[in-house]
Protein backbone atom coordinates (compact mmCIF):
# COMPACT_ATOMS: atom_id res chain seq x y z
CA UNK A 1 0.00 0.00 0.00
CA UNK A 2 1.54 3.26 -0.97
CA UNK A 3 1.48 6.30 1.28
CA UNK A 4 -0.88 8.33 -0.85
CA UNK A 5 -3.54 5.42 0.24
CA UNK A 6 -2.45 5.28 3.91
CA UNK A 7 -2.60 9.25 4.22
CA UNK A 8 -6.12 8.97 2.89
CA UNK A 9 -6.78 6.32 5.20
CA UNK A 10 -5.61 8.23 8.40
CA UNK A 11 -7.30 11.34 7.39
CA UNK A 12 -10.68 9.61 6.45
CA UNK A 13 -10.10 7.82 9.97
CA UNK A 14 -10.05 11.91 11.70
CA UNK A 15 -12.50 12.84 9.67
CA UNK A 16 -15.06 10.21 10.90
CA UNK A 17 -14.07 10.80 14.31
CA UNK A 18 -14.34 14.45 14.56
CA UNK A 19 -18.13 13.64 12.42
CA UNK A 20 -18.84 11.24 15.32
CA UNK A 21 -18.21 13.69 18.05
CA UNK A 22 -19.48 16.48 16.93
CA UNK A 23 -22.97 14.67 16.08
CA UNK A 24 -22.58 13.27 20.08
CA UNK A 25 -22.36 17.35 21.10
CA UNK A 26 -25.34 17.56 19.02
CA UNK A 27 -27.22 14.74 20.47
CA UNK A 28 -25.90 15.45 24.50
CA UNK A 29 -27.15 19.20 23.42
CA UNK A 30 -23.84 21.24 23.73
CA UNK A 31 -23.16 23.69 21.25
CA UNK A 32 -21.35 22.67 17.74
CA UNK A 33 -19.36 26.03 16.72
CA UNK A 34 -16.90 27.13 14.83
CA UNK A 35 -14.07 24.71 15.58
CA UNK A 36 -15.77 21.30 15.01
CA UNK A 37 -17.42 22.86 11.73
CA UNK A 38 -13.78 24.07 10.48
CA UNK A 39 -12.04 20.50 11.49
CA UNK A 40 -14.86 18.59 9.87
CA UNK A 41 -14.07 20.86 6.79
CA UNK A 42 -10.18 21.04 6.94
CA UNK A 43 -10.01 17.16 7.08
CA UNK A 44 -12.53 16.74 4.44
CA UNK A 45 -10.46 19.40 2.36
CA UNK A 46 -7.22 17.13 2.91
CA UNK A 47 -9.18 13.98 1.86
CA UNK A 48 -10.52 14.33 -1.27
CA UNK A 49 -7.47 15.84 -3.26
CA UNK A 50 -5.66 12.39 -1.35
CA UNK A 51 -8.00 10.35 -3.16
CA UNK A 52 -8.09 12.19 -6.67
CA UNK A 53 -4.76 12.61 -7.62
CA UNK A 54 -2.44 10.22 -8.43
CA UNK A 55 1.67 10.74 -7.69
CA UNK A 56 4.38 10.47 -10.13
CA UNK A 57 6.07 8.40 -7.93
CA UNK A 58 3.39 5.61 -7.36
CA UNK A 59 2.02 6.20 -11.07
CA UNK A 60 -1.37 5.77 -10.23
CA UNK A 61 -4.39 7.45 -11.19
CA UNK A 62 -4.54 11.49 -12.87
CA UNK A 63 -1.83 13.99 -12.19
CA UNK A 64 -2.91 17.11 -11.40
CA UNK A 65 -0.09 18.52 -13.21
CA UNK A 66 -0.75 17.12 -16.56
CA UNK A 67 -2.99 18.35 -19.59
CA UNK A 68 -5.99 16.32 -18.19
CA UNK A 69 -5.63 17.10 -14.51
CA UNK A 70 -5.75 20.89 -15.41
CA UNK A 71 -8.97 20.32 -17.10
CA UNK A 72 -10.28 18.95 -14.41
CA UNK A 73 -9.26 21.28 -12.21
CA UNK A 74 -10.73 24.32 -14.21
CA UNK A 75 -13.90 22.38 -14.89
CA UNK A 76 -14.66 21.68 -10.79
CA UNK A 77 -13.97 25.33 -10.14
CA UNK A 78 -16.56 26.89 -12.37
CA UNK A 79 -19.03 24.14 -11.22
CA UNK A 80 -17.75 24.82 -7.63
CA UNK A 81 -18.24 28.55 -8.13
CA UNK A 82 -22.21 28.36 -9.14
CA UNK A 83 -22.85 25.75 -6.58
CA UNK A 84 -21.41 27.97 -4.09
CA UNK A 85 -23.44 31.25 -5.26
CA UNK A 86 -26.43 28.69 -5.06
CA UNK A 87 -25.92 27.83 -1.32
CA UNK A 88 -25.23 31.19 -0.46
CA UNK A 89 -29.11 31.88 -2.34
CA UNK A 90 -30.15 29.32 -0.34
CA UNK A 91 -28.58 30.41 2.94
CA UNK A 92 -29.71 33.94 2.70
CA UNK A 93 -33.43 32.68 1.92
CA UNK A 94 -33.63 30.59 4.79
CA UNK A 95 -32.41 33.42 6.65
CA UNK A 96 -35.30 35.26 5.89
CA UNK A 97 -37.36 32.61 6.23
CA UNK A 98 -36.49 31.95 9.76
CA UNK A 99 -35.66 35.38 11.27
CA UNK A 100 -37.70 37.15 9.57
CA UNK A 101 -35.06 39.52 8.02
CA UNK A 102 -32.40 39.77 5.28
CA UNK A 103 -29.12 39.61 6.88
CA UNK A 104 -27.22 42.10 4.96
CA UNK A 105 -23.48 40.45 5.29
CA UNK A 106 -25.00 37.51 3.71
CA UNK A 107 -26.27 39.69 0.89
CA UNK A 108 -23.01 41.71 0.45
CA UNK A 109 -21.45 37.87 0.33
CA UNK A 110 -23.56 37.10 -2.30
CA UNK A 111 -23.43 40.51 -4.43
CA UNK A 112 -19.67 39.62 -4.17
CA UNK A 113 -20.26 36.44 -5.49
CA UNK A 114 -21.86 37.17 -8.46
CA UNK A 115 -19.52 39.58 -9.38
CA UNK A 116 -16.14 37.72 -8.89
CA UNK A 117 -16.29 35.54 -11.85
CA UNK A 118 -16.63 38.24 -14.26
CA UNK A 119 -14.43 40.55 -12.92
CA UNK A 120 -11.26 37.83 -12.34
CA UNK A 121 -12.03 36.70 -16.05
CA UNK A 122 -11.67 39.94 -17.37
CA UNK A 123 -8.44 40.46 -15.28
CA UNK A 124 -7.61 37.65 -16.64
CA UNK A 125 -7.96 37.95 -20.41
CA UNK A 126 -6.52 41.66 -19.95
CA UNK A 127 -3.23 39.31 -19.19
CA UNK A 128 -3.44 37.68 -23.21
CA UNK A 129 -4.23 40.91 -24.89
C-alpha cells in the first residue's frame, strides 16, 4: 500500500471521528461552533485531493499537473463557483425565512459572489491581450 492510500486512510479515519463527536455534542445538546465545523471541513479538504490525484512516484491514477488534470481542475472550479453562489441563495433565503429579516453580510457575500467571476475573467484575459 503506498502512502498516498495510507494518508487517505488516516485522514478519512479523523475525519469520521471528529463527524462522530461532533454529532454526540449535538445529540448530549452542547453547542457545535466554529471549531468542530472548520475540522470537519479542513479534514474533508485534505481527503478528497488524497483520493483524486495520483503521484508520479506511485504512477497511479490522474496527475494534477498534466494536460488532463488541469482540465479537471478548471472544470470543478466553475461548477464549484455556481454551486457555491447557489448555497449562499439558499442560505440567505432561509435566513429570511427563519428570522424574519435579510441579513445584509450575507447579501453583500452574495453581491460579491456574483460579481467575482466576471471581474477575475476579465483580469484575466486583460493578461493575453
Amino acid at each position: 500500500m503506498n502512502t498516498r492510500k495510507i494518508g487517505a486512510i488516516a485522514v478519512g479515519a479523523a475525519t469520521l471521528i471528529v463527524v462522530v463527536f461532533t454529532i454526540y455534542k449535538v445529540i448530549v445538546g452542547k453547542d457545535v461552533g466554529f471549531n468542530e465545523i472548520i475540522t470537519i471541513a479542513t479534514l474533508l479538504m485534505m481527503f478528497f485531493p488524497m483520493i483524486t490525484w495520483g503521484t508520479k512516484a506511485d504512477k497511479d491514477g490522474i496527475f494534477e499537473d498534466d494536460e488532463l488534470g488541469k482540465k479537471i481542475t478548471e472544470r470543478s472550479s466553475k461548477i464549484s463557483y455556481f454551486l457555491l453562489l447557489f448555497f449562499i441563495l439558499v442560505a440567505l433565503v432561509a435566513d429570511e425565512i427563519v428570522n424574519e429579516t435579510m441579513n445584509i453580510f450575507l447579501l453583500g457575500v452574495l453581491g460579491l459572489a456574483m460579481i467575482t467571476l466576471p471581474i477575475v475573467e476579465f483580469l484575466v484575459s486583460k493578461k493575453y491581450r
